[in-house]
C-alpha atoms as a PDB file:
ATOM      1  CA  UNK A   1     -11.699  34.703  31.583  1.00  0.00           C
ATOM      2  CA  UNK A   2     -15.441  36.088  32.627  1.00  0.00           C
ATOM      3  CA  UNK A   3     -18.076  36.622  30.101  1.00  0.00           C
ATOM      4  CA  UNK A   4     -20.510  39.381  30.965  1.00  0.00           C
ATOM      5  CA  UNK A   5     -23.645  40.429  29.504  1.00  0.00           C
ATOM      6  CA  UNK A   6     -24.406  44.117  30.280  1.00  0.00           C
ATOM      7  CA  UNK A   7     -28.182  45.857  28.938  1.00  0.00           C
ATOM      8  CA  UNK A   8     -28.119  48.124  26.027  1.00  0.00           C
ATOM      9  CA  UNK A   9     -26.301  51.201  26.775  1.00  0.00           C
ATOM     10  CA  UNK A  10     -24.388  54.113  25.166  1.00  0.00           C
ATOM     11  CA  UNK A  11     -20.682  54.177  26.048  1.00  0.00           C
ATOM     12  CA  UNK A  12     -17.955  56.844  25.739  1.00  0.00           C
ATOM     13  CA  UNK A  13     -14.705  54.971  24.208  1.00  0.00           C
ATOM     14  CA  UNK A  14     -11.213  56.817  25.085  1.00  0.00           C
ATOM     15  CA  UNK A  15      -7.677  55.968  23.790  1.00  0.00           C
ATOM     16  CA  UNK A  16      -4.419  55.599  25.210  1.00  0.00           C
ATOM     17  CA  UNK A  17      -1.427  55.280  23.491  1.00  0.00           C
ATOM     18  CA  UNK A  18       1.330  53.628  24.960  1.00  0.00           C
ATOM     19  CA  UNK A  19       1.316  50.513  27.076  1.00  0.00           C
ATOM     20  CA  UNK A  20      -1.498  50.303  29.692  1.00  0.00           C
ATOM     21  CA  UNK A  21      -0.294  52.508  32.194  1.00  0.00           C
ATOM     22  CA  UNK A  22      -1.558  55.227  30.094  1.00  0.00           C
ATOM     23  CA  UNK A  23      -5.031  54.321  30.960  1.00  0.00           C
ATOM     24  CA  UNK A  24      -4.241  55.766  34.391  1.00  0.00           C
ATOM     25  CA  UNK A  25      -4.165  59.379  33.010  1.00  0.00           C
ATOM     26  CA  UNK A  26      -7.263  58.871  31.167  1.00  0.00           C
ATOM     27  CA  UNK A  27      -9.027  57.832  34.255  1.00  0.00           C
ATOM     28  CA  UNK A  28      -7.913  61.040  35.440  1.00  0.00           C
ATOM     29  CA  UNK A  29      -9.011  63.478  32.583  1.00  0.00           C
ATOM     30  CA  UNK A  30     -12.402  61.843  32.624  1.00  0.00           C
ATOM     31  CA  UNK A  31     -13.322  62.287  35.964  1.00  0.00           C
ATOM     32  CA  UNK A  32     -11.802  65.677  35.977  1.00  0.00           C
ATOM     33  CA  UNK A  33     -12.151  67.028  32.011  1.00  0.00           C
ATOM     34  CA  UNK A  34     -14.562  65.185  30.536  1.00  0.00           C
ATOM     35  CA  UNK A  35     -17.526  64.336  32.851  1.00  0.00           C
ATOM     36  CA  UNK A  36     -18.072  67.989  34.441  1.00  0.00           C
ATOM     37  CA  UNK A  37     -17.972  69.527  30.568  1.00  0.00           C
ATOM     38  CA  UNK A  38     -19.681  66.698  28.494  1.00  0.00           C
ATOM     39  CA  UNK A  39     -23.339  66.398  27.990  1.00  0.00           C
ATOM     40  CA  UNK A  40     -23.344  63.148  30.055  1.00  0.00           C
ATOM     41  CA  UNK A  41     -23.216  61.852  33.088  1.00  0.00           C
ATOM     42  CA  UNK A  42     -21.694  58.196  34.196  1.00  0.00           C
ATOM     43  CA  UNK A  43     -24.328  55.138  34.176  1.00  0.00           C
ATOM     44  CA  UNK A  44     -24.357  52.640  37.108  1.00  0.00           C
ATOM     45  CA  UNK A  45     -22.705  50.049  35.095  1.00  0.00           C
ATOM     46  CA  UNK A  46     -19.212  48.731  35.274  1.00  0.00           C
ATOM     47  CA  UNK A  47     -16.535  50.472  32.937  1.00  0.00           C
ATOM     48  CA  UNK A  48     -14.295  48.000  30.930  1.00  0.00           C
ATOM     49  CA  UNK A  49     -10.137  48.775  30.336  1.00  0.00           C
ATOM     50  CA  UNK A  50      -9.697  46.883  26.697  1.00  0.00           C
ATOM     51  CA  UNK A  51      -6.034  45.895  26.567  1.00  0.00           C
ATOM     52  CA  UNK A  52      -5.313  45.811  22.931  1.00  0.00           C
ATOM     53  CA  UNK A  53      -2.306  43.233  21.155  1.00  0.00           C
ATOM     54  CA  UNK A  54       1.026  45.024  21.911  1.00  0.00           C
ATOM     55  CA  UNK A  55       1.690  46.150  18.283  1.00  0.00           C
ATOM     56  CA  UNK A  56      -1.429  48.582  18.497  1.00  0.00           C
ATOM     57  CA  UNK A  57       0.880  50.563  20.824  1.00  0.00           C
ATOM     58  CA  UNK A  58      -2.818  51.744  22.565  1.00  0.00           C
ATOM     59  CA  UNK A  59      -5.819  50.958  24.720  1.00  0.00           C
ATOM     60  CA  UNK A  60      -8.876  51.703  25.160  1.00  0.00           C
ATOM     61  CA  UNK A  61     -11.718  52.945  27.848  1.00  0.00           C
ATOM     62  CA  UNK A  62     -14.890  52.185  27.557  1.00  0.00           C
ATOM     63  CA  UNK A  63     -17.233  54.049  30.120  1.00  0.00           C
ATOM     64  CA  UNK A  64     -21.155  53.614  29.849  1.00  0.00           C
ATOM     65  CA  UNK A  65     -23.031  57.211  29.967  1.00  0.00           C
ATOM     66  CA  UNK A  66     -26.388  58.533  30.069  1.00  0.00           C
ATOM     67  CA  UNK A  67     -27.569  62.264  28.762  1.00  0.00           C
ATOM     68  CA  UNK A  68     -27.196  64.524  31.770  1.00  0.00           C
ATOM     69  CA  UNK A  69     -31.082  65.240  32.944  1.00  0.00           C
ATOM     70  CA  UNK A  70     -31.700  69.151  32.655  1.00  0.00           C
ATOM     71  CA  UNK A  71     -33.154  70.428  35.980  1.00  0.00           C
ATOM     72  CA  UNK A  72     -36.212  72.171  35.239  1.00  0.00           C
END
């Protein structure tokens, strides 16, 4: 195992329930769902899958995000 240390940042956190295939269809609604319609955009930082113990029955995504900049 890696540690990391990452700077301050806001992150989105998404579930998926099931076993950690399921984090394949949430890699799919965010890019295709949640990013065009959410007030944020994705920051230029790594996104981390956290594999939870097997009894949870879920996962998680955790994607770093920045407020979308309003043109203008």
């Amino acid at each position: 195992m890696v540690s990391r240390d990452f700077p301050a940042a806001t992150w989105a956190v998404f579930e998926a329930e099931g076993s950690p295939d399921a984090l394949q269809g949430v890699w799919q609604r965010l890019y295709t769902e949640w990013v065009p319609a959410s007030a944020y955009e994705l920051a230029y930082l790594p996104a981390i899958e956290c594999y939870l113990p097997r009894e949870r029955n879920m996962n998680e995504l955790w994607v770093p995000v920045l407020k979308k900049q309003i043109a203008g």
